[in-house]
C-alpha atoms as a PDB file:
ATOM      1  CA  UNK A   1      30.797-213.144 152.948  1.00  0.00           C
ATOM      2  CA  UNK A   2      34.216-212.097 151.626  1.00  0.00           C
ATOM      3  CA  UNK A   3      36.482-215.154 150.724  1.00  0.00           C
ATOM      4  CA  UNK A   4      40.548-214.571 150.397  1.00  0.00           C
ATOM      5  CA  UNK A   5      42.782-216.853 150.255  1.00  0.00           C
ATOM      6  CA  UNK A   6      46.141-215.887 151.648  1.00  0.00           C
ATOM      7  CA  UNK A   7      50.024-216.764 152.091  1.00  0.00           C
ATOM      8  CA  UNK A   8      52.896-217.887 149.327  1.00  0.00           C
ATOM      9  CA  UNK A   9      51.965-218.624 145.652  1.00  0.00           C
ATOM     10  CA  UNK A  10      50.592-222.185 145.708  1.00  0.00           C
ATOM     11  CA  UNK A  11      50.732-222.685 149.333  1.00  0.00           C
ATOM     12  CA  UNK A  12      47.787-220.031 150.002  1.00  0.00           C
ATOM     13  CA  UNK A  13      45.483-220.716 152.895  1.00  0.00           C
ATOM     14  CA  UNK A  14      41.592-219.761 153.270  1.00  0.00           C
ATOM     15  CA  UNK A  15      40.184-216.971 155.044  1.00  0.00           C
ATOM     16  CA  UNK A  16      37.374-214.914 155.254  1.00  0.00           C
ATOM     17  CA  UNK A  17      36.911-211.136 155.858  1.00  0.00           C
ATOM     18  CA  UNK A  18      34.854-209.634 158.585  1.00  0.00           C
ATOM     19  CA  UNK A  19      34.486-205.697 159.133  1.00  0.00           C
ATOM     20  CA  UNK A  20      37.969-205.421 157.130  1.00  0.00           C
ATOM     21  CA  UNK A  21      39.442-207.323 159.046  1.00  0.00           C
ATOM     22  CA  UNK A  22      40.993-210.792 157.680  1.00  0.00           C
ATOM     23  CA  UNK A  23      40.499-214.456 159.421  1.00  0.00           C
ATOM     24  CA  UNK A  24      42.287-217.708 158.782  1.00  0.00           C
ATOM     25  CA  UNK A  25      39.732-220.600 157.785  1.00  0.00           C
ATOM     26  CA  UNK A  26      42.167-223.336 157.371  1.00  0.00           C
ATOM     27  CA  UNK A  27      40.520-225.022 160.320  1.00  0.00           C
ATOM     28  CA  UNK A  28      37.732-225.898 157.759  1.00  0.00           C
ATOM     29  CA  UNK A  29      39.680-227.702 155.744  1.00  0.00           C
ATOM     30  CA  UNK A  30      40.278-227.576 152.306  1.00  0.00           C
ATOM     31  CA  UNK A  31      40.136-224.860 149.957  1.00  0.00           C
ATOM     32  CA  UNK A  32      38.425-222.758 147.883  1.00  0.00           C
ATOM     33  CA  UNK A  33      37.630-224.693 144.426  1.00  0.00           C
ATOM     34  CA  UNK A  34      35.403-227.059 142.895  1.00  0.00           C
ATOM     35  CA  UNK A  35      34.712-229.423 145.489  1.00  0.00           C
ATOM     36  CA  UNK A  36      34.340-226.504 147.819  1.00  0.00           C
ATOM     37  CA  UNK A  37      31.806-225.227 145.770  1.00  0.00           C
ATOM     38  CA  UNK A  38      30.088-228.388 144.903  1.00  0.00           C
ATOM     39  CA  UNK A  39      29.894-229.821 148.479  1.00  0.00           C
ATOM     40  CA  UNK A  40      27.998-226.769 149.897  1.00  0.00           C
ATOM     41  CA  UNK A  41      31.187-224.945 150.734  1.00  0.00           C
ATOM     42  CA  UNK A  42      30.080-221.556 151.354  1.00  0.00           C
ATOM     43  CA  UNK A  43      27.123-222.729 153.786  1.00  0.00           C
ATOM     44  CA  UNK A  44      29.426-224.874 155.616  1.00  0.00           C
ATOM     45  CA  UNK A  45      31.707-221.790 155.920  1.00  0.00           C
ATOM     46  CA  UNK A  46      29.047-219.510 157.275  1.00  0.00           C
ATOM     47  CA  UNK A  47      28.646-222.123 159.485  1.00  0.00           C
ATOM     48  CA  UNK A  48      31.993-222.270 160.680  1.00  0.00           C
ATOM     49  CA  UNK A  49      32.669-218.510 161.150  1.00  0.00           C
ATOM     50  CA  UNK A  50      29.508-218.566 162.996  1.00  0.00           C
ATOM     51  CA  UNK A  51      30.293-220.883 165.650  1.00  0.00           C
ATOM     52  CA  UNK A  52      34.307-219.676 165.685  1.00  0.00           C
ATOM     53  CA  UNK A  53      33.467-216.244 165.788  1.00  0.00           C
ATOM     54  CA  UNK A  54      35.162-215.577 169.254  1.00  0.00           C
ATOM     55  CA  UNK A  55      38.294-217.920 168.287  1.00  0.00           C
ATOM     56  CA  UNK A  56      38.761-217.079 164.501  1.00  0.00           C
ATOM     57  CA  UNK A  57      42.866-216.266 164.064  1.00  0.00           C
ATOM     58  CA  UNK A  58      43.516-213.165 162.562  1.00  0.00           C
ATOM     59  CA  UNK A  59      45.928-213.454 159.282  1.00  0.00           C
ATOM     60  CA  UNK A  60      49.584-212.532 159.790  1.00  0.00           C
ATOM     61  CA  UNK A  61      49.733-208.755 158.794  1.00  0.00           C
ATOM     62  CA  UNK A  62      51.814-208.028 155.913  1.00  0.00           C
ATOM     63  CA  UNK A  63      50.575-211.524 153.920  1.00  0.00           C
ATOM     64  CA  UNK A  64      49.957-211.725 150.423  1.00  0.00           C
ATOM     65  CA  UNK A  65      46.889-212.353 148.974  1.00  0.00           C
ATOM     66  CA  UNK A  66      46.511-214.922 146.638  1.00  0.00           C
ATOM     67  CA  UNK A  67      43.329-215.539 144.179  1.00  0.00           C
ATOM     68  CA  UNK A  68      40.418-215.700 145.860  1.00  0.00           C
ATOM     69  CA  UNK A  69      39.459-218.686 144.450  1.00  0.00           C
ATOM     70  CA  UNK A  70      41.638-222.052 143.547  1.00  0.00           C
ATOM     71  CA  UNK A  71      42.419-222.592 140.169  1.00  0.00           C
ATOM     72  CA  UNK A  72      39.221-222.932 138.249  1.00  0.00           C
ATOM     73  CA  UNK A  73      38.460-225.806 135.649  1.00  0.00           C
ATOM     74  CA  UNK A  74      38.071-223.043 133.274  1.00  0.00           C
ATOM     75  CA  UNK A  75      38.235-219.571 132.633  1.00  0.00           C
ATOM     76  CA  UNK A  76      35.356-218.579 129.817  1.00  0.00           C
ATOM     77  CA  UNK A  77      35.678-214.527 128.712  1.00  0.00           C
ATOM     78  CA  UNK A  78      33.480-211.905 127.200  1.00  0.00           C
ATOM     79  CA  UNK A  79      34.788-209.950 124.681  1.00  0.00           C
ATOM     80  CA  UNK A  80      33.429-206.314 123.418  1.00  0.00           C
ATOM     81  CA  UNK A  81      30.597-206.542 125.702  1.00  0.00           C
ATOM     82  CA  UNK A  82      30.644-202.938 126.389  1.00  0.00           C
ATOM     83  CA  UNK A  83      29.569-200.706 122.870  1.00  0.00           C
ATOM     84  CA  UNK A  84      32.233-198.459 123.867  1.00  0.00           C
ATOM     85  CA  UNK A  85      35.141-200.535 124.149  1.00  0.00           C
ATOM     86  CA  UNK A  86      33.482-202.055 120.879  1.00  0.00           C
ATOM     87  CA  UNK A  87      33.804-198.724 119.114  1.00  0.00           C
ATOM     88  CA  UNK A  88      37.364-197.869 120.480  1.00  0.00           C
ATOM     89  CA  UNK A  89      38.248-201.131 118.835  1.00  0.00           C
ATOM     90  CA  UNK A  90      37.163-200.644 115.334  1.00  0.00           C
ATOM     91  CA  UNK A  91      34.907-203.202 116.124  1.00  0.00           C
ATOM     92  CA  UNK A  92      31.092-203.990 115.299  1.00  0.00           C
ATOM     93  CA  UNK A  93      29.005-204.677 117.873  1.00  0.00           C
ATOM     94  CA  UNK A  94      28.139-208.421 118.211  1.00  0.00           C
ATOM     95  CA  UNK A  95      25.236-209.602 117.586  1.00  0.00           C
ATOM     96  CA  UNK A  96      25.930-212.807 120.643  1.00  0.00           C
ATOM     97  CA  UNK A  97      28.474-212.867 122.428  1.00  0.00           C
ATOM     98  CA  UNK A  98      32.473-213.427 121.647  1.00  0.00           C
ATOM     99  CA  UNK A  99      33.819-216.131 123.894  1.00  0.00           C
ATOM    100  CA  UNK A 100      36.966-216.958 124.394  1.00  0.00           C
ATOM    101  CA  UNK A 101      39.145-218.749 127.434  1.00  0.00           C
ATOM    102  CA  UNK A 102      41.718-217.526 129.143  1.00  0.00           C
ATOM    103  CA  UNK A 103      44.414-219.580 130.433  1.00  0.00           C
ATOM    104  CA  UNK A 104      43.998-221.091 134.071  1.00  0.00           C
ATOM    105  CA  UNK A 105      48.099-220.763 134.284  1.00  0.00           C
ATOM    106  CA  UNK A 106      47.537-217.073 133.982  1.00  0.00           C
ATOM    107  CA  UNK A 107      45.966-216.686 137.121  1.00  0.00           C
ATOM    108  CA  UNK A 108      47.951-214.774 139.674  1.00  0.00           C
ATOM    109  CA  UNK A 109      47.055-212.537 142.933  1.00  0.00           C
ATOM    110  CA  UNK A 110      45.571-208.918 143.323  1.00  0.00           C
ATOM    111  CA  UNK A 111      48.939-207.796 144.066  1.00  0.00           C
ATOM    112  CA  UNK A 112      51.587-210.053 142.058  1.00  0.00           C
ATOM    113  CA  UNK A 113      53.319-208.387 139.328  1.00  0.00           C
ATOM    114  CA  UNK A 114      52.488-208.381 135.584  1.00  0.00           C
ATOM    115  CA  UNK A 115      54.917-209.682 133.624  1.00  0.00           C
ATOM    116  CA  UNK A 116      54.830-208.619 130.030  1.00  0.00           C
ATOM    117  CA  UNK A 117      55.661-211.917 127.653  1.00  0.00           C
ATOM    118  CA  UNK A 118      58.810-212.305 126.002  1.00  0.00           C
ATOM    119  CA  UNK A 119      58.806-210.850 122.616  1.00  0.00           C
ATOM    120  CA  UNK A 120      56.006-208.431 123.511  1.00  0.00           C
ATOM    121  CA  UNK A 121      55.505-205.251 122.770  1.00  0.00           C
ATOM    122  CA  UNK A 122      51.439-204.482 122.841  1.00  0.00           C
ATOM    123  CA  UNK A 123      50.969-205.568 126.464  1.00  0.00           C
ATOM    124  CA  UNK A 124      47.378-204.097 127.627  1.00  0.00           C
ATOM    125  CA  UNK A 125      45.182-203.779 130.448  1.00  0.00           C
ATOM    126  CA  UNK A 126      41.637-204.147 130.497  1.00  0.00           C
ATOM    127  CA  UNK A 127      39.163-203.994 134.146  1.00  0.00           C
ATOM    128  CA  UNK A 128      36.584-206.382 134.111  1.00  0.00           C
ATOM    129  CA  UNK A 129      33.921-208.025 136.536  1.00  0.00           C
ATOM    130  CA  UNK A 130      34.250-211.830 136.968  1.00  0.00           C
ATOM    131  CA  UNK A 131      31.795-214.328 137.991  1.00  0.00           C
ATOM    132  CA  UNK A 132      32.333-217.486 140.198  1.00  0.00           C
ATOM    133  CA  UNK A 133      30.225-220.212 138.984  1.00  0.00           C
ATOM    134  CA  UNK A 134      28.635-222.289 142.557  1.00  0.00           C
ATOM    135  CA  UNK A 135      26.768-225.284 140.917  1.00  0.00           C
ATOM    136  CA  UNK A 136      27.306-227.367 137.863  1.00  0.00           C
ATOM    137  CA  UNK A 137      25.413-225.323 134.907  1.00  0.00           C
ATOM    138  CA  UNK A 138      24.357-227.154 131.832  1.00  0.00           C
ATOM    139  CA  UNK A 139      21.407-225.149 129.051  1.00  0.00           C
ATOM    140  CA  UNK A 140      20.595-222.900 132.098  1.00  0.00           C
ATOM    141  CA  UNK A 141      17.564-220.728 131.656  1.00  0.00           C
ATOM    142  CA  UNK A 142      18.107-217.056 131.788  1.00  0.00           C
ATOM    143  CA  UNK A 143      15.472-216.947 134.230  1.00  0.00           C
ATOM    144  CA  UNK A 144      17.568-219.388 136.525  1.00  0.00           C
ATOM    145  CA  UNK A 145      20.398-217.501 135.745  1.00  0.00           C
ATOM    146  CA  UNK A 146      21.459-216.451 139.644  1.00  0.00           C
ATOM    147  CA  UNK A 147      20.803-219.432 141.133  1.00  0.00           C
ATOM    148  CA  UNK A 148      24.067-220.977 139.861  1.00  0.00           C
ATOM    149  CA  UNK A 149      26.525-217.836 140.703  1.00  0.00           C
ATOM    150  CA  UNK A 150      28.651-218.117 143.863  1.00  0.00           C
ATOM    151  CA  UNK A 151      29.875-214.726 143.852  1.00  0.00           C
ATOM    152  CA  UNK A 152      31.677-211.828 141.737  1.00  0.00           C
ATOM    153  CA  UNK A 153      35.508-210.999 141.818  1.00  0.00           C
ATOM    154  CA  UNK A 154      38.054-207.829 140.585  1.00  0.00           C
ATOM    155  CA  UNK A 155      39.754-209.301 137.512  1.00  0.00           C
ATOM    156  CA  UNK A 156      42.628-207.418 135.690  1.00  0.00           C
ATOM    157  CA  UNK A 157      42.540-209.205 131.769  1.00  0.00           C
ATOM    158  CA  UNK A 158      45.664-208.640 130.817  1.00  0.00           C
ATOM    159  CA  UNK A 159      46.119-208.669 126.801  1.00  0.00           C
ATOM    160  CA  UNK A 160      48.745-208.991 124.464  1.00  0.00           C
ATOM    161  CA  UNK A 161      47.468-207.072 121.437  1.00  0.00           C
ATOM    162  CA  UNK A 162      49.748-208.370 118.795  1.00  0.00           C
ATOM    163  CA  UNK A 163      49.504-211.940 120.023  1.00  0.00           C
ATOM    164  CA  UNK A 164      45.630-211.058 120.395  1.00  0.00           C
ATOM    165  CA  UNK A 165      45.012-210.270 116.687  1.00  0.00           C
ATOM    166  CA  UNK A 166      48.113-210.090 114.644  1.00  0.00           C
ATOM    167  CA  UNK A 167      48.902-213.472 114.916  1.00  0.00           C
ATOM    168  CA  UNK A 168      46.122-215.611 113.982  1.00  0.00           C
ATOM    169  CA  UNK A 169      44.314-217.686 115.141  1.00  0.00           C
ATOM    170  CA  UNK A 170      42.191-216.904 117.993  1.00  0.00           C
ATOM    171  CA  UNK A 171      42.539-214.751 120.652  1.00  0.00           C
ATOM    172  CA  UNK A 172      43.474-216.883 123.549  1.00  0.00           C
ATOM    173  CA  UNK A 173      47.161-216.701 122.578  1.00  0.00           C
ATOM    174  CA  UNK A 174      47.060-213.072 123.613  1.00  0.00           C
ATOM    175  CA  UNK A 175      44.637-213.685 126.538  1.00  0.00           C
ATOM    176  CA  UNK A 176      46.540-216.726 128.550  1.00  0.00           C
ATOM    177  CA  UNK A 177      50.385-215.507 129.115  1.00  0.00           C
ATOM    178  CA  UNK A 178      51.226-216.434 132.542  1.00  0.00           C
ATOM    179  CA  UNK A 179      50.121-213.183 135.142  1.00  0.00           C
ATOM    180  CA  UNK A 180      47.688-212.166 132.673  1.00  0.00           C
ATOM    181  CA  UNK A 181      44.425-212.863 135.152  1.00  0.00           C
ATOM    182  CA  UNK A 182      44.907-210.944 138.429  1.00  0.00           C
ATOM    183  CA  UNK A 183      41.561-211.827 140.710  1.00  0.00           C
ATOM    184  CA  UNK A 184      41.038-210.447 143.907  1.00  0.00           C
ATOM    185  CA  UNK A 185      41.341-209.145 146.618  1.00  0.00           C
ATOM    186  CA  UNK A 186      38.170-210.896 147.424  1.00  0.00           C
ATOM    187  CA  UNK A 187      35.621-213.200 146.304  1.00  0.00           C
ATOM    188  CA  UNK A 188      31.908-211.260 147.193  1.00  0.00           C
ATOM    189  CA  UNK A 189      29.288-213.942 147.499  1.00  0.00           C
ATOM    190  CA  UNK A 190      25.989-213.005 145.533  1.00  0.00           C
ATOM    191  CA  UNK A 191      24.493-211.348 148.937  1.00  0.00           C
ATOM    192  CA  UNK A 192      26.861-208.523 149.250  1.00  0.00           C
ATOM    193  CA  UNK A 193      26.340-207.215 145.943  1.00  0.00           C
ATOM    194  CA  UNK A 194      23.161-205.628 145.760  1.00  0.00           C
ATOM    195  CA  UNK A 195      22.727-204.731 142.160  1.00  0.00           C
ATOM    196  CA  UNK A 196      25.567-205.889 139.607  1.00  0.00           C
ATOM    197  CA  UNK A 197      23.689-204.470 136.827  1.00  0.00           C
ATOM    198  CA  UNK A 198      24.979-201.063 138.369  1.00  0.00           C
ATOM    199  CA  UNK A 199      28.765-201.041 139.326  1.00  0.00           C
ATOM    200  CA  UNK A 200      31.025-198.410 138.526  1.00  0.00           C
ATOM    201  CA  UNK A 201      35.126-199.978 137.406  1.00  0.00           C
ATOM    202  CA  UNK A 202      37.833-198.127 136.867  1.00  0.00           C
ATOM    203  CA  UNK A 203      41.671-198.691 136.206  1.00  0.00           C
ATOM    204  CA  UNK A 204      44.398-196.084 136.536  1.00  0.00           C
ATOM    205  CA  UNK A 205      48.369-196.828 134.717  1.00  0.00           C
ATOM    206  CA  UNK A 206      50.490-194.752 136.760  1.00  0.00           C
ATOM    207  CA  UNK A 207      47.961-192.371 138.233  1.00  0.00           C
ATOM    208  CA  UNK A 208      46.496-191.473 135.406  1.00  0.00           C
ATOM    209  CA  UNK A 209      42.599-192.667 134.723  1.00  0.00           C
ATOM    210  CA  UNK A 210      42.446-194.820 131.595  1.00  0.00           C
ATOM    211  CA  UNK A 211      39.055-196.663 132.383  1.00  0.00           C
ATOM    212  CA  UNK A 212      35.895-195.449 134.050  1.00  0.00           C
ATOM    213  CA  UNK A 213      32.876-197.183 133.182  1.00  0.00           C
ATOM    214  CA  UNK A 214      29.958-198.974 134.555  1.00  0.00           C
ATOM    215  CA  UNK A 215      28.245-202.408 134.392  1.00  0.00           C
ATOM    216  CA  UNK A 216      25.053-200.637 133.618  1.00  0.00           C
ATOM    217  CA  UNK A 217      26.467-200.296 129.859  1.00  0.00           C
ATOM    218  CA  UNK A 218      26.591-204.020 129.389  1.00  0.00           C
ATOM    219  CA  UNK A 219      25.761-205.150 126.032  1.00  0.00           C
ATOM    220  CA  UNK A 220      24.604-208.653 127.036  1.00  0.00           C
ATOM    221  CA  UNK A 221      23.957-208.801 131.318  1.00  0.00           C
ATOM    222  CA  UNK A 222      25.299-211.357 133.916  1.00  0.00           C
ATOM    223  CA  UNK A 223      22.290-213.256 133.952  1.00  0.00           C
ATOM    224  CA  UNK A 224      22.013-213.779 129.729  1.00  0.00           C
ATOM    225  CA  UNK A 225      25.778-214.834 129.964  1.00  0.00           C
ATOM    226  CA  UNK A 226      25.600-217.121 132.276  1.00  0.00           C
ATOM    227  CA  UNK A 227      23.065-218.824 130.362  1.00  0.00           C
ATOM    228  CA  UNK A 228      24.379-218.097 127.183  1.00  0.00           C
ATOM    229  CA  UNK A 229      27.844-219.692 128.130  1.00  0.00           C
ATOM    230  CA  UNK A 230      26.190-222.667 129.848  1.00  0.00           C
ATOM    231  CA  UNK A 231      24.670-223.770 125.978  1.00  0.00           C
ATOM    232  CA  UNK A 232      28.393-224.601 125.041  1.00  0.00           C
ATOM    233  CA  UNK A 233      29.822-225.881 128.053  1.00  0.00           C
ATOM    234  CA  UNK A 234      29.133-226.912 131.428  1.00  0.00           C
ATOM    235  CA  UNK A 235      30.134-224.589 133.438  1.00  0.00           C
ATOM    236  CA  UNK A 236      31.301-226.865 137.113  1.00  0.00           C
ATOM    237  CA  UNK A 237      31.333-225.195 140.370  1.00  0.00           C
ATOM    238  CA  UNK A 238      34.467-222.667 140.913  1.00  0.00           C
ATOM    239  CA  UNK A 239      34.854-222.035 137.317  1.00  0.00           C
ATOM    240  CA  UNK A 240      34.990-217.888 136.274  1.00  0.00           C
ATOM    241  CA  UNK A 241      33.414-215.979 133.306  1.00  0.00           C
ATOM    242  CA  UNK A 242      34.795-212.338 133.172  1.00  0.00           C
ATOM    243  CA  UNK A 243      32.045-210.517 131.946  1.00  0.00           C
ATOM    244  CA  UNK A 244      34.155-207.779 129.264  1.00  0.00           C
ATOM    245  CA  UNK A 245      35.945-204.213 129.553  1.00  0.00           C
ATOM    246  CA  UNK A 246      34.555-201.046 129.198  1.00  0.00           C
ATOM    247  CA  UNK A 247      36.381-198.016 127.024  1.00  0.00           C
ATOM    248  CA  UNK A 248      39.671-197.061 128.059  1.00  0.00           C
ATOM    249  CA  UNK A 249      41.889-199.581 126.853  1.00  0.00           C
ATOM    250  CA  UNK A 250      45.367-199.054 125.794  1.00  0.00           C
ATOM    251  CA  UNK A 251      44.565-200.485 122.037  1.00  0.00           C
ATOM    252  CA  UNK A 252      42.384-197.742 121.970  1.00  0.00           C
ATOM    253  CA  UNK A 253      44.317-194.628 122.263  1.00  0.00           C
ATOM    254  CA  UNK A 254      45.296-192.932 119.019  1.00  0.00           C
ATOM    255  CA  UNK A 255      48.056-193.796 119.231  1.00  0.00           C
ATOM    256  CA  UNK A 256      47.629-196.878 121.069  1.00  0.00           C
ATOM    257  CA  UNK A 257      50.048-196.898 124.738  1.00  0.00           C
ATOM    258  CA  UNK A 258      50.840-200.626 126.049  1.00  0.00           C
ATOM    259  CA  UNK A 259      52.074-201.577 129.141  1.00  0.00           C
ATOM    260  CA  UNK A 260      55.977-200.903 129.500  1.00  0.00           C
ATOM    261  CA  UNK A 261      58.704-202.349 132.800  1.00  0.00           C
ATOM    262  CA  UNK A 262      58.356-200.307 135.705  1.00  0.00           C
ATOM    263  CA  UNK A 263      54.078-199.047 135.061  1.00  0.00           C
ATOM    264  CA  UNK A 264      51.977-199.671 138.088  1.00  0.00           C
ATOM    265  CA  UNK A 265      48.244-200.433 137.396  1.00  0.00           C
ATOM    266  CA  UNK A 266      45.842-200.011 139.707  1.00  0.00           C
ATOM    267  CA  UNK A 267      41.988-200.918 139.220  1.00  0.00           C
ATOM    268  CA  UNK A 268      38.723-201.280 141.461  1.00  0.00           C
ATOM    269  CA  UNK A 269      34.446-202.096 140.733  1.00  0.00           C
ATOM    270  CA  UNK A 270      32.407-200.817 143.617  1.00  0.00           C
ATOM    271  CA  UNK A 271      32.237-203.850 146.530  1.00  0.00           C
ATOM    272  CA  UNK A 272      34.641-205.484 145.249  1.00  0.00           C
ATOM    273  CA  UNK A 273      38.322-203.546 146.026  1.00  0.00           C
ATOM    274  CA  UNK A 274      41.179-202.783 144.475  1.00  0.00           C
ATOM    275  CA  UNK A 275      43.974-203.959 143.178  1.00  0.00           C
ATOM    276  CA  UNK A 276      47.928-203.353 142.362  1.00  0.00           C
ATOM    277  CA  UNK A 277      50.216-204.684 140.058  1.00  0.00           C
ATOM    278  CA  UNK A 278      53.688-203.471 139.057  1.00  0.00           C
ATOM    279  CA  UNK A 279      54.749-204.646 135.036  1.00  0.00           C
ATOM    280  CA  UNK A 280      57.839-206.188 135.042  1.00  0.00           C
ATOM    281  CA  UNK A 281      59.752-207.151 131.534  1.00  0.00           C
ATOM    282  CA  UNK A 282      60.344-211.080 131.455  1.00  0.00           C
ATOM    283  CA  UNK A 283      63.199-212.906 132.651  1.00  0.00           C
ATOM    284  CA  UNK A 284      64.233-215.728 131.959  1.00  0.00           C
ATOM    285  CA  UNK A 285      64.166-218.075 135.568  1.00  0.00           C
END
């Protein structure tokens, strides 16, 4: 299945999407977050499309599209899990992985804009593969691994560079800034994605290709983070670990190019969409 959740920023509604087409799940009840996940959610939704198939209500065209998931517990990231992006960085490959969390006030739809932070001026892009935890996950085995993933999602990891590593401390002060997780359009359940060991992602900044990688150049895979994460924390159902960018990135380029008002990013993985953000300067409300 393909879960959305749709309508005005924190007043989003469920739905589903079947043969591109997108249905309200309200009826269920609801949403999509922890308790979903914990209480058999996605069964129970299969379940419901099944026996509403003839009576599901198309979504209102035109509506915005919201994260496909509620706002997690947690956000856990990845970072320099691709050798590339570790080399563009100056950076030496690590030996296990770099965590670090992400904000869950960052979290924003496929098509809201970016808003680059006041006092910015290294705001960066970065195209990355997110998981969807579906069951509490404490020391999981690597071997167990899939058992406790709901599904995979787009996720734009927006970065501020100079709050990032310039001013110390760790990087979550560069990784948290509110718009600075996009997710979406779509939540894939485990099912529809055949092999995410082999998924091409790409991001454009105004039409011109900055990122084209694939998941096959993982330095540590899905399954050994998942584990790897759960050793630290538990991970509870809903909760998202974005699995690390590939080469491309704006820190990169010699000299680097950040994110200025008016860019429009666009970025995709293979059975998962696309999505669109304009970057807008901040203003104060």
């Amino acid at each position: 299945m393909k879960l959305i959740r749709w309508g005005a920023a924190d007043q989003e509604k469920t739905g589903v999407i079947i043969d591109d087409v997108w249905y309200d799940t309200s009826a269920l009840g609801g949403d999509y977050n922890e308790q979903f996940f914990k209480d058999n959610g996605l069964e129970r939704l299969e379940q419901f499309v099944a026996a509403n198939k003839d009576s599901l209500v198309k979504v209102p065209e035109g509506s915005r599209l919201g994260s496909p998931v509620a706002r997690p517990s947690k956000i856990v990231c990845i970072g320099l899990n691709y050798a590339d992006h570790a080399k563009e960085t100056n950076a030496p490959l690590p030996p296990e992985p770099v965590i670090f969390m992400k904000s869950t006030t960052a979290m924003v739809g496929p098509f809201d804009d970016v808003v680059i932070p006041k006092n910015s001026v290294k705001t960066d892009w970065e195209v990355e593969l997110a998981i969807v935890i579906g069951k509490k996950a404490t020391y999981v085995e690597e071997a167990d691994a899939l058992d406790y993933i709901a599904g995979y999602v787009l996720h734009n990891d927006v970065s501020e560079r100079e709050f990032q590593i310039e001013r110390n401390g760790t990087w979550d002060k560069g990784k948290g800034c509110d718009t600075f997780a996009p997710l979406g359009p779509f939540m894939a359940t485990r099912d529809e994605i055949k092999d995410v060991d082999n998924l091409r992602l790409w991001l454009t900044v105004n039409g011109q290709k900055m990122q084209d990688g694939n998941t096959a150049n993982f330095i540590f895979n899905v399954p050994f983070v998942v584990s790897y994460v759960s050793q630290f924390m538990t991970l509870l159902p809903g909760d998202v670990i974005s699995t690390g960018t590939p080469a491309g990135v704006g820190l990169g380029f010699k000299p680097p190019v950040y994110l200025k008002h008016g860019d429009v990013i666009e970025l995709g993985i293979d059975g998962l969409g696309t999505q669109k953000q304009q970057v807008k300067n901040y203003v104060k409300d």
